[in-house]
Every structure is written in structure tokens, then in C-alpha cells.
Protein backbone atom coordinates (compact mmCIF):
# COMPACT_ATOMS: atom_id res chain seq x y z
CA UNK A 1 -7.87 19.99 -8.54
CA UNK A 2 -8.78 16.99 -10.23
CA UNK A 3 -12.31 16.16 -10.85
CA UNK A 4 -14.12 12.93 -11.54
CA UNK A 5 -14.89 13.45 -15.25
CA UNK A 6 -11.08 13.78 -15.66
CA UNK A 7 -10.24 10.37 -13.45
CA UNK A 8 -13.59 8.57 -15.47
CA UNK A 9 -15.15 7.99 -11.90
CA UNK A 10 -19.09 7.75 -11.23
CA UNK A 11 -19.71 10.28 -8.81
CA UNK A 12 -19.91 7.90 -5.87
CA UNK A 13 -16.80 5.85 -6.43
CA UNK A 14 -14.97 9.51 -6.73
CA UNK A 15 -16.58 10.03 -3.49
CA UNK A 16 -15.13 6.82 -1.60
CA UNK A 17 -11.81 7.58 -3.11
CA UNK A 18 -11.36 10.86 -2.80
CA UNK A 19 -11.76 9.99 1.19
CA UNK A 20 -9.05 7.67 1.41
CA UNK A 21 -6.18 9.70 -1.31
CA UNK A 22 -5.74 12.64 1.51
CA UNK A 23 -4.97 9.96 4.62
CA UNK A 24 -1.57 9.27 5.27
CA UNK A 25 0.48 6.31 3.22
CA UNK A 26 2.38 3.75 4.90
CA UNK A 27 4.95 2.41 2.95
CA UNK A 28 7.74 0.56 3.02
CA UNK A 29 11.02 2.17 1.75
CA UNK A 30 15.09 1.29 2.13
CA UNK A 31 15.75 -2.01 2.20
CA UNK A 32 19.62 -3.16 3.75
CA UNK A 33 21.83 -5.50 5.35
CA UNK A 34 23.94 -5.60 8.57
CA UNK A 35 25.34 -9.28 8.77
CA UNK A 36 23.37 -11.46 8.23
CA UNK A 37 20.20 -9.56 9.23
CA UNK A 38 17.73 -8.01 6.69
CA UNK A 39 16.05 -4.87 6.79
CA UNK A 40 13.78 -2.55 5.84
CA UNK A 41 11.91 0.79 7.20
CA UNK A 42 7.76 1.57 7.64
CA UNK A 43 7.44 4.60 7.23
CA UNK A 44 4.04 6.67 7.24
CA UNK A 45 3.66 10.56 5.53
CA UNK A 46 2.66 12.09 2.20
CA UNK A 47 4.02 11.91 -1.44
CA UNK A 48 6.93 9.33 0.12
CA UNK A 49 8.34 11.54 3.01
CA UNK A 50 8.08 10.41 6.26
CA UNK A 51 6.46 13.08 9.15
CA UNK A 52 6.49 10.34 12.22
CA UNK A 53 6.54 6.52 13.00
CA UNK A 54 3.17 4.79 12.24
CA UNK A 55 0.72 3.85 15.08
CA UNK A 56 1.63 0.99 16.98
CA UNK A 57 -1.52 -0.60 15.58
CA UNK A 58 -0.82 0.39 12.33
CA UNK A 59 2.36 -1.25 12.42
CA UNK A 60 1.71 -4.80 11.95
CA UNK A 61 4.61 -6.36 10.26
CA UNK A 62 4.09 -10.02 8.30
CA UNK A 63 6.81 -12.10 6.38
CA UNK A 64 6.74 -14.57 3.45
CA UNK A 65 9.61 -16.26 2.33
CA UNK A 66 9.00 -19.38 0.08
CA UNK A 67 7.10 -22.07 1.99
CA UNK A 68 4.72 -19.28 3.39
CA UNK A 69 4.65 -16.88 6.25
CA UNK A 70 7.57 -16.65 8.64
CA UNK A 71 8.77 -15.82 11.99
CA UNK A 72 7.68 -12.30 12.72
CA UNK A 73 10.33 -9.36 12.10
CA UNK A 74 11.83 -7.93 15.13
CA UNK A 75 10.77 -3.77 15.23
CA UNK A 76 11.97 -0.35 16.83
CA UNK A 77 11.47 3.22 16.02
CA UNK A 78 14.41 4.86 14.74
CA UNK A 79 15.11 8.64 13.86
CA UNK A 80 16.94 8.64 9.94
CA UNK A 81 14.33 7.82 8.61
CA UNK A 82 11.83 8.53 11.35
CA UNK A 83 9.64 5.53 11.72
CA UNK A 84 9.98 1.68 11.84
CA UNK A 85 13.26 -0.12 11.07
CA UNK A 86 11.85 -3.92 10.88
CA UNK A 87 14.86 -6.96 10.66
CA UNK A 88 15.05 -10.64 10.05
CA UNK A 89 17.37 -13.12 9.98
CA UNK A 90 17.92 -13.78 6.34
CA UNK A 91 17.94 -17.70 6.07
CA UNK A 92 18.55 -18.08 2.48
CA UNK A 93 15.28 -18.04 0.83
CA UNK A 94 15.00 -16.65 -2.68
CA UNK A 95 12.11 -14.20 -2.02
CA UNK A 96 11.22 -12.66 0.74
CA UNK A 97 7.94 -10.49 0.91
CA UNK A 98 7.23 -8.24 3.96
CA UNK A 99 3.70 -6.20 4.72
CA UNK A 100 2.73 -3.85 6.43
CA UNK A 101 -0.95 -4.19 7.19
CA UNK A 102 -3.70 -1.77 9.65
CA UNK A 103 -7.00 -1.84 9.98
CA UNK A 104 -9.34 0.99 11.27
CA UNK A 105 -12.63 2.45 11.45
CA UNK A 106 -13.51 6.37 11.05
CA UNK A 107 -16.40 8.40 10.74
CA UNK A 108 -16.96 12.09 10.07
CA UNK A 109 -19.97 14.44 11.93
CA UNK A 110 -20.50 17.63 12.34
CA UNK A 111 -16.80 18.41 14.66
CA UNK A 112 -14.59 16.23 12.44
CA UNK A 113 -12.94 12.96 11.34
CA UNK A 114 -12.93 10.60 14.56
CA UNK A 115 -11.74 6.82 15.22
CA UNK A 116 -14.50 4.47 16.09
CA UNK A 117 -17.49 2.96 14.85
CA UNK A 118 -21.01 4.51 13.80
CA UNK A 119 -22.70 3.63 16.87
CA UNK A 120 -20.56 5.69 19.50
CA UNK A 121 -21.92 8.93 17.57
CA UNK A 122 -24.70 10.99 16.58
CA UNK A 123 -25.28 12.29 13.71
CA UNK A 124 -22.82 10.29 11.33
CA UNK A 125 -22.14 11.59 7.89
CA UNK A 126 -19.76 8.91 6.64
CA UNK A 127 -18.71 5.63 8.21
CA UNK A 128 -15.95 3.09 6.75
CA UNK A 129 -13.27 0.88 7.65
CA UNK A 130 -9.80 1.31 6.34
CA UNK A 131 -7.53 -1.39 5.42
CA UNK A 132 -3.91 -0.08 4.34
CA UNK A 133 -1.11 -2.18 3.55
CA UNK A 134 2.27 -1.70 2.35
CA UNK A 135 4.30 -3.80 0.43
CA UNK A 136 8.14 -5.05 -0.57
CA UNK A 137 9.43 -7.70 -1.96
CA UNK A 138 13.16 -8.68 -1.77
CA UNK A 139 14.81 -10.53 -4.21
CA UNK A 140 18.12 -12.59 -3.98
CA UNK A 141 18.63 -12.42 -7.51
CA UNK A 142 16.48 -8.77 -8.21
CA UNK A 143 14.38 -10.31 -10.48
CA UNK A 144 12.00 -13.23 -9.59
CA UNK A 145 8.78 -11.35 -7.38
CA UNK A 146 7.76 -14.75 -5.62
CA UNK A 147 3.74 -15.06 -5.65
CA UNK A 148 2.96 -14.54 -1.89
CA UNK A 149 -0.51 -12.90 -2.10
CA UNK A 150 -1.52 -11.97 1.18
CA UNK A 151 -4.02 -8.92 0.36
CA UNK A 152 -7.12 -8.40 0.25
CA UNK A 153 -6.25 -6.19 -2.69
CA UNK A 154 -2.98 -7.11 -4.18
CA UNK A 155 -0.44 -5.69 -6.46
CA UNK A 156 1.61 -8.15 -8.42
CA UNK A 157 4.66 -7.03 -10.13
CA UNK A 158 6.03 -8.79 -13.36
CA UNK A 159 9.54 -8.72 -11.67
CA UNK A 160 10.72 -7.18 -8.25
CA UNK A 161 13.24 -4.92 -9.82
CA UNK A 162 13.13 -1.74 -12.61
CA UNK A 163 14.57 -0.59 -15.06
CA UNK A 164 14.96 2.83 -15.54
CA UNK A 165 13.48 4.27 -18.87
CA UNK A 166 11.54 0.48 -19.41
CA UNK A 167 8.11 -0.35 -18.73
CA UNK A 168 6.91 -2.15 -15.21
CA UNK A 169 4.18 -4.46 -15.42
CA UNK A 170 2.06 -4.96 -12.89
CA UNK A 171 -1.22 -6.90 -12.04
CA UNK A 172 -4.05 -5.73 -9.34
CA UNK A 173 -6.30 -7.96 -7.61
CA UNK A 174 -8.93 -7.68 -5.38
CA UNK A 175 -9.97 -10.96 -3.63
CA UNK A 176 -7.60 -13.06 -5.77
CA UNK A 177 -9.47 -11.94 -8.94
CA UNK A 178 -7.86 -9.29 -11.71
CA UNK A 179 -9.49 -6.44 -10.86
CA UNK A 180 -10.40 -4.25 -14.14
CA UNK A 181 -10.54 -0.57 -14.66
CA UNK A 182 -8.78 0.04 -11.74
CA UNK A 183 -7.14 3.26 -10.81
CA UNK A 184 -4.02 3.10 -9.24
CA UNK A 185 -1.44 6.24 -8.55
CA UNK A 186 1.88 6.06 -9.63
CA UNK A 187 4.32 7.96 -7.68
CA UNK A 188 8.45 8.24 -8.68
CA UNK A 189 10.54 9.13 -4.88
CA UNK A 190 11.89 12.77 -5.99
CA UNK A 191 9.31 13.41 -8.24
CA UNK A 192 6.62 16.01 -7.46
CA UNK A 193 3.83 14.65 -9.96
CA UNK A 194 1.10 11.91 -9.58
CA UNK A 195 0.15 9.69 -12.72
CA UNK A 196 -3.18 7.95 -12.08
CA UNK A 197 -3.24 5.03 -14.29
CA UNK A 198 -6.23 2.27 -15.23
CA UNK A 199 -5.78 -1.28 -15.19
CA UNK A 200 -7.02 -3.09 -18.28
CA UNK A 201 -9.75 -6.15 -18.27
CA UNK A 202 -6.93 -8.14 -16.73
CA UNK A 203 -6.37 -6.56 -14.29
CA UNK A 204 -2.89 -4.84 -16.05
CA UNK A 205 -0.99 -1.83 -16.15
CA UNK A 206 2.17 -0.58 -17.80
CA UNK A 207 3.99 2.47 -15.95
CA UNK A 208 7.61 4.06 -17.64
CA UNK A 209 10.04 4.34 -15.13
CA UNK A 210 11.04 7.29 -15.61
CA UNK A 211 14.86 7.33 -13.77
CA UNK A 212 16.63 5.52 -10.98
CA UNK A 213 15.02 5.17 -7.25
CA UNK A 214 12.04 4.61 -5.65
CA UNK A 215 8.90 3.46 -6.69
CA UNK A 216 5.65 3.61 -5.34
CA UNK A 217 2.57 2.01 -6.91
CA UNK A 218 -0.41 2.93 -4.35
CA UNK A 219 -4.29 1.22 -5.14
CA UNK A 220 -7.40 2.16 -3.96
CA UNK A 221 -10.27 -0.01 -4.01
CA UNK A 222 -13.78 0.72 -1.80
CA UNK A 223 -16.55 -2.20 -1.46
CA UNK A 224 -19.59 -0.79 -0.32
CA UNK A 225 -20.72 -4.19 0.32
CA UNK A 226 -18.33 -4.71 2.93
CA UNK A 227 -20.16 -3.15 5.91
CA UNK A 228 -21.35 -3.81 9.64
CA UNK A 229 -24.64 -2.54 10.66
CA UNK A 230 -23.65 0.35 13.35
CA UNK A 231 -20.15 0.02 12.87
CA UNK A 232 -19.36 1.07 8.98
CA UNK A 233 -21.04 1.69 5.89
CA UNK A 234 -18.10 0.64 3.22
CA UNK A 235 -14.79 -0.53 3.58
CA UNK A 236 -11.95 0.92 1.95
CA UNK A 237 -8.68 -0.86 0.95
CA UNK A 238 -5.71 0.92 0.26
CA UNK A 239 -1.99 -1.13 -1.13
CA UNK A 240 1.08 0.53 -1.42
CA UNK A 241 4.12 -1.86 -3.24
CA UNK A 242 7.67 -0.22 -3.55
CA UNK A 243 10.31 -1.66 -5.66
CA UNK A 244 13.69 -0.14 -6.82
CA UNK A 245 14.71 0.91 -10.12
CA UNK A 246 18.38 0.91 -11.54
């Protein structure tokens, strides 16, 4: 159990967050080739393993290569892994940065978590909108990230591959400004542990990578000035980026 004392939280930002860190993730993992195609899988679960393919809704795929946003990926479900295998034509570009991105509304009462807005219930105990996004960028030479922001909250690598046993730099922003004292789990594919780590007045923070695979940087960010009379009381924004260590 971890408390808010331990994370450095106020009561009611531990509160907010605490809401969104037991939802699912959506993330995007493997990243491949076949011709001259690119891909790369959506997948949606806990702790980086997939349970089932993402809602539809929740499945809305955006590319960036680098002149700006691209030609929609083509999508299926697939079974190994089981969720969304996306694919583009790879026309050269130098970076290429896909999303993920959902949007939804919740609120809890008395019988539960449901989907909708505050109005089509009685007796609402928590309202918010949810905005998750996953992120990957792919790099022709494993090195340069691009700077495609397209997030409302936005994680900015210092370079689009690791290095195992080096420090990754990264940078989070919320509205296109560094976002300070930001917490932000750290999460190594294999690896059993989270590491919650702060972002500094800059909006920075070092993680050690500790071996070879998959890396998943997941922040959390809730504006309680973001809300709708009778729809939501807060809005919640979670981003997931994955890169690759060697």
C-alpha cells in the first residue's frame, strides 16, 4: 500500500490519482516491419500485459512523421499479442511518432463505476473525464526523438532509444509548459516493481535503465479546472511513452 505522505501528495491530488493508477493502460508495444510497411501493436492491460484489444473508441490511432500529421494507420485486431496491430506505409521520413489517444467520462454512485456524464445519475460521488494516450516514437537512425507534441500532457524523451545500465532523460509537459513536481511511474517490461519518480522545476527526470527491453514511462496529471457543469467535475490525463532499450 502506498500512501500519500510516502508519494509527497496533498490529500486531494492523491485522491484524483489514485482514481486513474487502477484503470487499465493502453500502450503501445512491438514495433516491426513486413516490406515496406511499418508496424506496431495497442495494446490495453495492467503492468504491460495485454488482457484484450482496446475499445473501438479507445483506439484512435494518429501519425506524425516530419512535416506533421499523416495519413491515418490502417488497424485490425490480432491474437499474439491480443489487441491492435496498426501499419503504415513507411515513406522515408526520419521520425515517425504514432498515438494512441481516448477520451471518456465516468462517474461512481452508490452501485459502481459507470460511463457517462453526471447528469444521467443520481446521487454522484465522483465525476471526471479521462484522457489516455499512448505513445511511440520510431526512429530511422534510433536516436533522434523528432518534437511532434501532440498531448495535452506530453512526455519528451532526450533520445528515442536506451541504453541499458545509462540514464534516460525525459521532459513532461502539460499544455506545452514543463510541468514541475510531477509524478510519473516508471515501469521496466519483465519487471514486477513500480518506481514513482518527480520531475524537477523543468519539468525533468532521470530514470536508470536497468537492462534490455521495454520501457514504459506512464504520467498522470488531473486539472480540476477542467470541468463541465453536469457532465464532470475534473479531468484526468493519463500518457504512456514506450521506447526500447539495448
Amino acid at each position: 500500500m502506498i500512501s500519500n505522505n510516502e508519494l509527497g501528495m496533498d490529500s486531494e491530488t492523491f485522491r484524483s490519482y489514485g482514481r486513474q493508477i487502477y484503470g487499465h493502460e493502453i500502450w503501445i508495444g512491438e514495433v516491426g516491419r513486413d516490406g515496406n510497411e511499418l508496424f506496431a501493436y495497442g495494446l490495453y492491460g495492467h503492468k504491460m500485459v495485454p488482457d484484450k484489444p482496446m475499445p473501438t473508441d479507445y483506439a484512435n490511432v494518429v501519425l506524425y512523421d516530419d512535416n506533421g500529421r499523416v495519413e491515418d494507420p490502417d488497424r485490425e485486431i490480432v491474437k499474439d499479442p491480443h489487441g491492435w496491430k496498426f501499419s503504415f506505409l513507411d515513406k522515408g521520413a526520419e521520425v515517425y511518432t504514432l498515438y494512441v489517444d481516448s477520451n471518456s467520462t465516468w462517474v461512481t454512485d452508490e452501485e459502481g463505476w459507470h460511463r457517462g456524464v453526471k447528469r444521467d445519475f443520481s446521487e454522484v460521488k465522483y465525476s471526471g473525464a479521462f484522457n489516455m494516450v499512448a505513445k511511440r516514437i520510431i526512429s530511422k537512425d534510433g536516436a533522434d526523438p523528432g518534437n511532434v507534441m501532440h498531448s495535452t500532457l506530453e512526455i519528451m524523451p532526450e533520445t528515442a532509444r536506451l541504453r541499458a545500465g545509462s540514464d534516460a532523460k525525459l521532459q513532461v509537459l502539460y499544455e506545452g509548459r514543463p510541468l514541475a513536481k510531477a509524478k510519473v511511474i516508471c515501469y521496466h517490461e519483465g519487471d514486477d516493481q513500480l518506481q514513482f519518480l518527480f520531475t524537477d522545476e523543468e519539468g525533468m527526470l532521470t530514470y536508470h535503465v536497468p537492462s534490455r527491453g521495454l520501457c514504459a514511462f506512464i504520467a498522470k496529471h488531473t486539472d480540476v479546472n477542467k470541468k463541465v457543469d453536469e457532465e464532470f467535475d475534473e479531468t484526468g490525463f493519463t500518457t504512456t511513452l514506450t521506447l526500447e532499450a539495448d
